[in-house]
Protein backbone atom coordinates (compact mmCIF):
# COMPACT_ATOMS: atom_id res chain seq x y z
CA UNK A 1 66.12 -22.04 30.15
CA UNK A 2 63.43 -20.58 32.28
CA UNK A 3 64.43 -17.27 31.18
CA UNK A 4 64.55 -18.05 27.40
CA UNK A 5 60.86 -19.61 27.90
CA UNK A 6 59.81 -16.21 29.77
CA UNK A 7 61.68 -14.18 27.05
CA UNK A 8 59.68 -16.16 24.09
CA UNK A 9 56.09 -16.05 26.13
CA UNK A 10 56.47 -12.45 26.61
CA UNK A 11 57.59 -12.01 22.52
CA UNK A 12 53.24 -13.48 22.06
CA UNK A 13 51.96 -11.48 24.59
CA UNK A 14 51.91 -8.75 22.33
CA UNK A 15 50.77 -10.20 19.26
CA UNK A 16 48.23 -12.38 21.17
CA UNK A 17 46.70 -8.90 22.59
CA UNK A 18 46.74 -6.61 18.89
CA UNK A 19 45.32 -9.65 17.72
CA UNK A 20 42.37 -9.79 20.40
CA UNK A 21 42.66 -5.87 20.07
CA UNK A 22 42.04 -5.76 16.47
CA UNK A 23 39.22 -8.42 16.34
CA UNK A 24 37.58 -6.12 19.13
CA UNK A 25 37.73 -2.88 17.26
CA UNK A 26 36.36 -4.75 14.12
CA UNK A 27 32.83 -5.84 16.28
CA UNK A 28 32.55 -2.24 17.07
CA UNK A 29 33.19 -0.65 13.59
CA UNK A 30 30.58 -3.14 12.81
CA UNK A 31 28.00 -2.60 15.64
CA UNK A 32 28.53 1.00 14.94
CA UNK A 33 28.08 0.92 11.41
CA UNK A 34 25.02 -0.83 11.48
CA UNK A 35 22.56 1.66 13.32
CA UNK A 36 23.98 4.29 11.32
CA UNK A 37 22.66 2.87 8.41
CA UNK A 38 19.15 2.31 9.66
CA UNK A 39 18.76 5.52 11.51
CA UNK A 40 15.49 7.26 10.36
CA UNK A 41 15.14 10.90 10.23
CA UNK A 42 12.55 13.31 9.13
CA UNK A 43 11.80 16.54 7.45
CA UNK A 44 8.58 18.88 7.50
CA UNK A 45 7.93 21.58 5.11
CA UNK A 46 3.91 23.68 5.98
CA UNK A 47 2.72 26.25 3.47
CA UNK A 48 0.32 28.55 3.79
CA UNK A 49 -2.29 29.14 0.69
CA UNK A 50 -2.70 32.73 2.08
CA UNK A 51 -0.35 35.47 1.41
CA UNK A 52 -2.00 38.22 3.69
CA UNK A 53 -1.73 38.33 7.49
CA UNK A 54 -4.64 38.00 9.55
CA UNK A 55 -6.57 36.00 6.68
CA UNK A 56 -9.01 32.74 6.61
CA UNK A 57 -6.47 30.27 4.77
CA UNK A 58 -5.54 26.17 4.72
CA UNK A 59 -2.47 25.12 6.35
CA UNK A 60 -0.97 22.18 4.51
CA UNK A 61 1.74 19.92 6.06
CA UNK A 62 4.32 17.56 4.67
CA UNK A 63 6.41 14.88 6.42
CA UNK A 64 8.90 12.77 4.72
CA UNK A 65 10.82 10.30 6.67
CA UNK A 66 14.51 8.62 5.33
CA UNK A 67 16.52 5.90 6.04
CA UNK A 68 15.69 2.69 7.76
CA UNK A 69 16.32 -0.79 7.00
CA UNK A 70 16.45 -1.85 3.71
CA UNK A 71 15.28 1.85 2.55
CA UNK A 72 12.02 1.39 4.96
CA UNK A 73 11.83 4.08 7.61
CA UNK A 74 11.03 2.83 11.41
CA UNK A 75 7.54 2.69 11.86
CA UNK A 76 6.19 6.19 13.58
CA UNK A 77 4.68 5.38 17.21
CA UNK A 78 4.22 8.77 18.44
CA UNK A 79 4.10 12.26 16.40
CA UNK A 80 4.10 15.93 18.49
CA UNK A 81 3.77 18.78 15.37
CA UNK A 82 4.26 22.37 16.79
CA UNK A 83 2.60 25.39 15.28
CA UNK A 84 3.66 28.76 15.78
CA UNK A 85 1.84 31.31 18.24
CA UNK A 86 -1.42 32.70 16.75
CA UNK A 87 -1.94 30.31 14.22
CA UNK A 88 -5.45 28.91 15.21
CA UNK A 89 -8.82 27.31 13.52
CA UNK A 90 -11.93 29.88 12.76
CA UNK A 91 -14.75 27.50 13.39
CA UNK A 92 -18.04 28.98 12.62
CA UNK A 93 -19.99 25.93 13.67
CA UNK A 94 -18.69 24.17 16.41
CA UNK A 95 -19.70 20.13 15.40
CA UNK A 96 -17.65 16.68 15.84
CA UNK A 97 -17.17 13.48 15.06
CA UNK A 98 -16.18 10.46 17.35
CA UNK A 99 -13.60 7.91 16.14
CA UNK A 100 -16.36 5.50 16.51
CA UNK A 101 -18.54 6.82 14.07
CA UNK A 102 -15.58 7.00 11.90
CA UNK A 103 -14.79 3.79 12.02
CA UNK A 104 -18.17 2.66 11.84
CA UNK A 105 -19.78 4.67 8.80
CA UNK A 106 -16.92 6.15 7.21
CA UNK A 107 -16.26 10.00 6.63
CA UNK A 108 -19.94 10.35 4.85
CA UNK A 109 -20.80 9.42 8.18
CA UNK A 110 -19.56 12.89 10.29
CA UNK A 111 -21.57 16.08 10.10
CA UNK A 112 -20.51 18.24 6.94
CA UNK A 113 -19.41 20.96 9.36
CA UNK A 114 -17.18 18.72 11.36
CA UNK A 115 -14.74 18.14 8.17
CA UNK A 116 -11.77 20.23 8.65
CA UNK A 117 -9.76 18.83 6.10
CA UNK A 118 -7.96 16.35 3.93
CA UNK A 119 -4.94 14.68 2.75
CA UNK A 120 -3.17 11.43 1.45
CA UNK A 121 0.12 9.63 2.69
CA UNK A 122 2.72 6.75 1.06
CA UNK A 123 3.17 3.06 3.66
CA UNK A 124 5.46 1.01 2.79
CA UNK A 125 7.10 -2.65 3.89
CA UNK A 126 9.64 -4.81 2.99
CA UNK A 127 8.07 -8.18 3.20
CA UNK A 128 10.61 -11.24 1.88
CA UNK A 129 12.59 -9.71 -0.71
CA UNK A 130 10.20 -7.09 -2.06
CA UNK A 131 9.40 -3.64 -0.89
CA UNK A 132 5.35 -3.11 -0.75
CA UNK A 133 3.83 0.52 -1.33
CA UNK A 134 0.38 1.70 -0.92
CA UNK A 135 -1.85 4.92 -1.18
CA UNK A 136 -3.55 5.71 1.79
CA UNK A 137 -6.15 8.36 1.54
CA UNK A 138 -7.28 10.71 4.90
CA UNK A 139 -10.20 12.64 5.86
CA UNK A 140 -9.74 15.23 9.00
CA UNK A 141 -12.36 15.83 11.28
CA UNK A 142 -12.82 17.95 14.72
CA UNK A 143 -13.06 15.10 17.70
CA UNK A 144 -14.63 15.83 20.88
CA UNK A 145 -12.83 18.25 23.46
CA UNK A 146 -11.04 16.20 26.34
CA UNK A 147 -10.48 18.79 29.36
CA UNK A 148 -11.30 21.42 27.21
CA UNK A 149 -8.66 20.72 24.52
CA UNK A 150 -9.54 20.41 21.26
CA UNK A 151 -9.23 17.17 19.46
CA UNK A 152 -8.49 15.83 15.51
CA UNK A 153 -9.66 12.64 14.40
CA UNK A 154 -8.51 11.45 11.30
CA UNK A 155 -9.86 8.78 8.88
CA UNK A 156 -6.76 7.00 7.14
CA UNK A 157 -7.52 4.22 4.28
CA UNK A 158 -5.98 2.05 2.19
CA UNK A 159 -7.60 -0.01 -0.86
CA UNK A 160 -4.84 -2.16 -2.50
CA UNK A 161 -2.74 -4.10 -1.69
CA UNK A 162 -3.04 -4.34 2.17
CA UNK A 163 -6.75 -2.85 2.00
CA UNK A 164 -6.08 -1.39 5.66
CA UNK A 165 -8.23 1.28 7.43
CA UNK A 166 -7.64 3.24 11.01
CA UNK A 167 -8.60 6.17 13.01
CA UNK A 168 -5.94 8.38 14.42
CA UNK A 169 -6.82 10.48 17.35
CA UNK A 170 -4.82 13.74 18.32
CA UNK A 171 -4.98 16.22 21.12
CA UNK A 172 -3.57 19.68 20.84
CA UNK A 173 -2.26 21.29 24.07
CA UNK A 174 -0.54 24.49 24.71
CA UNK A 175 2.79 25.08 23.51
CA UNK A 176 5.44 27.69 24.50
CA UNK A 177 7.12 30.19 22.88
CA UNK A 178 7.85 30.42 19.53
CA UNK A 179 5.47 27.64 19.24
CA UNK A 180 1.63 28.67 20.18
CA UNK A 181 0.04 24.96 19.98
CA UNK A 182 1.02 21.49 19.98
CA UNK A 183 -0.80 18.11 18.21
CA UNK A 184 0.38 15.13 19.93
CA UNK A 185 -0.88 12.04 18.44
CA UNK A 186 -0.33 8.59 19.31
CA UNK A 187 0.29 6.44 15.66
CA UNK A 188 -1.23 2.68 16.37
CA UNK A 189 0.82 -0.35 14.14
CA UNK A 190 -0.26 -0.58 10.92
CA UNK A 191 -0.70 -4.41 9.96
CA UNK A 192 0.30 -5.97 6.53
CA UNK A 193 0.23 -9.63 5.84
CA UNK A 194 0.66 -12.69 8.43
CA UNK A 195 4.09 -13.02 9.82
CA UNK A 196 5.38 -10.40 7.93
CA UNK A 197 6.83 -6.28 9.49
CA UNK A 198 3.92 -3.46 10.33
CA UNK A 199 3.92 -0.77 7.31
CA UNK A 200 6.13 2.56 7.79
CA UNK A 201 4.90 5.31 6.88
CA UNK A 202 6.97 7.65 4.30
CA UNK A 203 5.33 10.31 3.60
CA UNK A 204 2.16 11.91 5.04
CA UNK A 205 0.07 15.54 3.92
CA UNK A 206 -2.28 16.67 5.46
CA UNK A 207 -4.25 20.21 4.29
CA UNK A 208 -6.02 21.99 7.26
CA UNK A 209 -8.91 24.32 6.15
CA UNK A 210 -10.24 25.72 2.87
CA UNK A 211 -7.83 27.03 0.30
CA UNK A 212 -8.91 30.39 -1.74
CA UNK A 213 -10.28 27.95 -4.42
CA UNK A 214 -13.18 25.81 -2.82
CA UNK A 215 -13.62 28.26 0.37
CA UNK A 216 -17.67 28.78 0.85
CA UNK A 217 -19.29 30.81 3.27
CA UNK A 218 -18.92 29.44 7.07
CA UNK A 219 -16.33 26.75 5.65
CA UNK A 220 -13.59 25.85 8.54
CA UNK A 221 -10.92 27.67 7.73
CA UNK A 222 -6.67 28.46 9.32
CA UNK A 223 -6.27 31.84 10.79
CA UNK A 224 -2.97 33.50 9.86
CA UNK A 225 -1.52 35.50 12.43
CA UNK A 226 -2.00 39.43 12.44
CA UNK A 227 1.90 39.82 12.79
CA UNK A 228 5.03 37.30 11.32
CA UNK A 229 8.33 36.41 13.18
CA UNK A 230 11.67 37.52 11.63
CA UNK A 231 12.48 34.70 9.47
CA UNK A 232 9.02 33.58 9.10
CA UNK A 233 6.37 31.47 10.70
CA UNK A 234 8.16 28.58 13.15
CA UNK A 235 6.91 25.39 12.84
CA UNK A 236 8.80 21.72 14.75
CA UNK A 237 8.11 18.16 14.87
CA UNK A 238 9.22 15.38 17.40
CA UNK A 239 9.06 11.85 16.12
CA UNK A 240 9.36 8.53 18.37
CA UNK A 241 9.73 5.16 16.64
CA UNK A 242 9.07 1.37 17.28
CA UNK A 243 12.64 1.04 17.34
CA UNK A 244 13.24 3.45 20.28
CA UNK A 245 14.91 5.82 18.15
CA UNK A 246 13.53 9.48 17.67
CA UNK A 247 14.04 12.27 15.96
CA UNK A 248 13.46 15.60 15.48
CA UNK A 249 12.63 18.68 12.10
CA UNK A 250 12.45 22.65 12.30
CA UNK A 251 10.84 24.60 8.92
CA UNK A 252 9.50 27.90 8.41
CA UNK A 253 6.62 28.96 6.56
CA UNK A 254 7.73 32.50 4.73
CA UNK A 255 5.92 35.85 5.58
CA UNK A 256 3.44 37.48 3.21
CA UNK A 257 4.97 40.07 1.01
């Protein structure tokens, strides 16, 4: 009798443990699946407007980021763009604008000669059931050196519906090699409505410099390099978000004919 009651509680054991075993390996599938799905990720693409080396040009650059829950991308808390080696700004007149003055009178509110550019970007949030978009336009000026290193301060606003404005502040450091330059900039939380997620951004352009078209004389301007890479101009991006997750994009810009 013992031995019949050992024989039929060893006959569960098995199914007892491929049951436990199955439920276990369902909770991962899941807990697995799940971050896949909301994974951001990002892509860069820069153009030049200049198709001659060594020339006065604008430098535009594109982000798009994917993915995220419900179709919204991770809010961006910390963007590092590298350029490639002798790509740098021809200045004529050195001026600057603080963020202060940004904020306080707006980008008629910088000298004329500390504009070095402009561009436009896409926010979005899903708030309740509904997924809310809006324009932001930018204005790029020079900042004031910190320990010698230039600066970028950049004017970002938003009329309708979250009517939203803030200053973004960027250093750029060294780099090394293939990269000549770095802009590391810090990306506050953009707030929507009460209770309700900070905006993402999806996509973001900015245009360093004058293009051929609106160029005058002494305008801030991109330097090509004299020479270009095999393969073309490197440029890289490193993106950290408020989830913790982070990412990373390559592109090249092609060499003039």
């Amino acid at each position: 009798m013992n031995d019949r009651r050992a024989d039929i509680s060893g006959s569960r054991t098995p199914i007892a443990g491929a049951s436990t075993a199955l439920a276990a390996l369902v909770v991962v599938c899941a807990t697995l699946a799940a971050p896949a799905q909301a994974v951001t990720s990002a892509a860069i693409t820069p153009s030049l407007s200049s198709n001659r080396l060594g020339a006065k040009t604008a430098l535009t650059f594109t982000i798009r980021y994917a993915g995220g829950r419900f179709g919204v991308p991770a809010p961006v808390r910390r963007s590092v763009l590298q350029f490639p080696a002798g790509l740098s700004l021809d200045i004529p007149h050195l001026s600057s604008c603080t963020a202060a003055r940004l904020r306080a009178r707006g980008p008629n509110g910088c000298p004329a000669r500390s504009a070095i550019g402009r561009g436009h970007a896409l926010v979005e949030t899903h708030a309740g059931s509904q997924t809310i978009t809006e324009d932001v336009a930018m204005w790029v000026f020079l900042g004031p050196p910190q320990n010698l290193q230039p600066t970028f301060e950049i004017l970002a606003r938003g009329y309708t519906p979250l009517d939203q404005q803030m200053v973004l502040s960027g250093t750029v450091l060294p780099d090394q090699a293939p990269y000549g330059e770095e802009l590391v900039m810090p990306i506050p939380p953009i707030p929507t409505l009460p209770y309700e997620p900070d905006a993402s951004i999806v996509s973001f352009t900015l245009t360093i410099g004058a293009s051929k078209h609106d160029r005058t004389h002494g305008a801030n301007a991109v330097l090509v390099p004299s020479s270009c890479p095999v393969g073309g101009f490197p440029f890289a991006a490193e993106f950290t978000y408020a989830d913790g997750s982070s990412s990373s994009a390559l592109a090249t810009a092609p060499c003039p004919p």
